[in-house]
C-alpha atoms as a PDB file:
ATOM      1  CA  UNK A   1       9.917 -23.145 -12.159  1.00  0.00           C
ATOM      2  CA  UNK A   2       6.710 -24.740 -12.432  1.00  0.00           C
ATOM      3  CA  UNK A   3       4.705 -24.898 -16.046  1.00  0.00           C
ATOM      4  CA  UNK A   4       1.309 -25.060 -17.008  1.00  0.00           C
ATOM      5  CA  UNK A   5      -0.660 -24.280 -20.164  1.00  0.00           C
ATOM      6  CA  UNK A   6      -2.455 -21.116 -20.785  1.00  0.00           C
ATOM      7  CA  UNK A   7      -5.642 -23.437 -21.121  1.00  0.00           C
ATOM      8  CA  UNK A   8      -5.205 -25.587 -18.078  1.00  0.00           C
ATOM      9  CA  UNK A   9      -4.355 -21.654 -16.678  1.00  0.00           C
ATOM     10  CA  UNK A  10      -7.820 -20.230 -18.005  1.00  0.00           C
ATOM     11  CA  UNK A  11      -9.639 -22.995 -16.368  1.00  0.00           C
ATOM     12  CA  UNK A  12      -8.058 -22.802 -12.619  1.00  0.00           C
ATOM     13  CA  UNK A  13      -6.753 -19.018 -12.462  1.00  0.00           C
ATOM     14  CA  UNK A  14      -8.293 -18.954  -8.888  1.00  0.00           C
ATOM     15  CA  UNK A  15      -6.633 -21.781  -7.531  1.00  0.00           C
ATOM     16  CA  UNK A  16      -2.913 -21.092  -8.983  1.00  0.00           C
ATOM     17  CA  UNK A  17      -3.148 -17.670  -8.201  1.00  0.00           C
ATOM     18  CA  UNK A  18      -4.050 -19.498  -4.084  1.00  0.00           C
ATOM     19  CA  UNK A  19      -1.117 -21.731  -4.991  1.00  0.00           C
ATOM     20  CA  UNK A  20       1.321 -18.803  -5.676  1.00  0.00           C
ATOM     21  CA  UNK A  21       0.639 -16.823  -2.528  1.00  0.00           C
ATOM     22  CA  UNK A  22       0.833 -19.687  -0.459  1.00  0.00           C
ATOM     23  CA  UNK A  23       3.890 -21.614  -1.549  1.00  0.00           C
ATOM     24  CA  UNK A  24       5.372 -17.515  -2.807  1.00  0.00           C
ATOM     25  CA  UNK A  25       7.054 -19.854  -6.029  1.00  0.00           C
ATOM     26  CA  UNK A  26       6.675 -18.239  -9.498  1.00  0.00           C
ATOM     27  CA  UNK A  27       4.025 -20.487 -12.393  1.00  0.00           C
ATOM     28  CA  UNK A  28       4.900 -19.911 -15.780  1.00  0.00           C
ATOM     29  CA  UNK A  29       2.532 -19.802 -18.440  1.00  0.00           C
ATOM     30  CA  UNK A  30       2.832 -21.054 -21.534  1.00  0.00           C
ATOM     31  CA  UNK A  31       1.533 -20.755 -25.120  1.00  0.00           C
ATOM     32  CA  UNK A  32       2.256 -24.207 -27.592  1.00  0.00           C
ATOM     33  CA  UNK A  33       5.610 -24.330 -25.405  1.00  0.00           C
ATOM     34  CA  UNK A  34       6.707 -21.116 -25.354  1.00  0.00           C
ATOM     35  CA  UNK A  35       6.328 -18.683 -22.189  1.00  0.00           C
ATOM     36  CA  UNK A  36       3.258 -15.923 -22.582  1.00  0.00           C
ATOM     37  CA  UNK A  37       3.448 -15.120 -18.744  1.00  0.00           C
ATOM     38  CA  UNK A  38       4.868 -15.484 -15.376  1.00  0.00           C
ATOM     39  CA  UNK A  39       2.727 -15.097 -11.898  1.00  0.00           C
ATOM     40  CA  UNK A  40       4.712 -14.026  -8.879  1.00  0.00           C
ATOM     41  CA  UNK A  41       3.898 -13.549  -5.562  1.00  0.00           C
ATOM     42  CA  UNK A  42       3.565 -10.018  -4.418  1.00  0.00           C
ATOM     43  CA  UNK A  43       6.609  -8.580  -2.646  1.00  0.00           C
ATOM     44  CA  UNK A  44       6.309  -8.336   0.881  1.00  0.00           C
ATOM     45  CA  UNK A  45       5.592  -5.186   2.400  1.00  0.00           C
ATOM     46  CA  UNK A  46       6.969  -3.836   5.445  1.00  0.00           C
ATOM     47  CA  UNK A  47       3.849  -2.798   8.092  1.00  0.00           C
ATOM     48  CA  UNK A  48       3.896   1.501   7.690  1.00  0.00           C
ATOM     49  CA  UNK A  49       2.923   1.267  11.391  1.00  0.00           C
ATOM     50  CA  UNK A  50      -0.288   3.177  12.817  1.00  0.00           C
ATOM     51  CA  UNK A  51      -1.705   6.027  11.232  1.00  0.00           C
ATOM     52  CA  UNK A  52      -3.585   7.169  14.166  1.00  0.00           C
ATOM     53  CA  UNK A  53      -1.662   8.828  16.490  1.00  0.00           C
ATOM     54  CA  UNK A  54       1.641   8.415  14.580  1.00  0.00           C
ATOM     55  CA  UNK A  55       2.507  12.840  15.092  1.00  0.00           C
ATOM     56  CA  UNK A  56       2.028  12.515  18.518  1.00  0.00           C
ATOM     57  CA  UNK A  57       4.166  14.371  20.480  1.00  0.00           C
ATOM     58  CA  UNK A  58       5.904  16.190  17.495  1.00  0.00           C
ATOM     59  CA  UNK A  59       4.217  19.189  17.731  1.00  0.00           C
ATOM     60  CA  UNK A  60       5.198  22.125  19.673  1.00  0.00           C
ATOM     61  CA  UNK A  61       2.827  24.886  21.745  1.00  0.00           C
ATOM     62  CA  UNK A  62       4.493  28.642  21.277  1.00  0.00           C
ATOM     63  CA  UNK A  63       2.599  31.299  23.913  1.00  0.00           C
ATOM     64  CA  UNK A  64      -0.967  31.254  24.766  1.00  0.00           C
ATOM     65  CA  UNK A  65      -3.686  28.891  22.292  1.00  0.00           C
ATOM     66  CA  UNK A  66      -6.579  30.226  24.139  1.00  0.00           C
ATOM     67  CA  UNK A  67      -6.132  33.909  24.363  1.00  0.00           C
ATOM     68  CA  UNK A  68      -6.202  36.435  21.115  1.00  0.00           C
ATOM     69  CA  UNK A  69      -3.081  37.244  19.132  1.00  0.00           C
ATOM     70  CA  UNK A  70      -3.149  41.271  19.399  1.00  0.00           C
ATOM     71  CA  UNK A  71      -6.068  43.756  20.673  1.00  0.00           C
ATOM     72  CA  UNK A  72      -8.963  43.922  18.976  1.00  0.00           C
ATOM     73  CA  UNK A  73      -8.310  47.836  18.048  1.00  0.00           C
ATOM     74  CA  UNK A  74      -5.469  46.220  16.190  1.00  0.00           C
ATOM     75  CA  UNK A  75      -6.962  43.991  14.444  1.00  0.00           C
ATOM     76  CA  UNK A  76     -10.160  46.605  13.902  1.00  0.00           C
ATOM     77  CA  UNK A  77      -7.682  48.965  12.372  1.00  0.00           C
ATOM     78  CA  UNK A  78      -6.280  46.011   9.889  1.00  0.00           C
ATOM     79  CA  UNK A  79      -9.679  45.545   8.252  1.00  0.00           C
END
């Protein structure tokens, strides 16, 4: 694994952090010698597929939508 000094870090974060994602190999960073900190690349993550859309066709239609559930005397009486 790769070593640089929390100084030479400080000054060119941006461009290791560019270096890690592209080449996905670890930097350590170290303190008079001695490791402080490691940057990884992120794990990879698995696409979650399409939101839009992604029920369709798992729903299921019981009787009529359109048409009321009782009589309207029954529901009168209810309230």
């Amino acid at each position: 694994m790769k070593e640089i000094g929390i100084s030479e870090f400080r000054a060119k974060c941006s461009a290791v952090l560019d270096k890690v994602r592209k080449t996905r190999k670890p930097i350590r960073v170290t303190r008079f010698g001695k490791p402080v900190a490691e940057v990884v690349p992120p794990s990879l993550q698995k696409e979650t597929g399409r939101r839009l859309g992604s029920m369709v066709g798992t729903g299921k239609i019981l009787g009529d939508i359109v048409g009321p559930i009782g009589s309207w005397e029954d529901w009168e009486a209810s309230h």
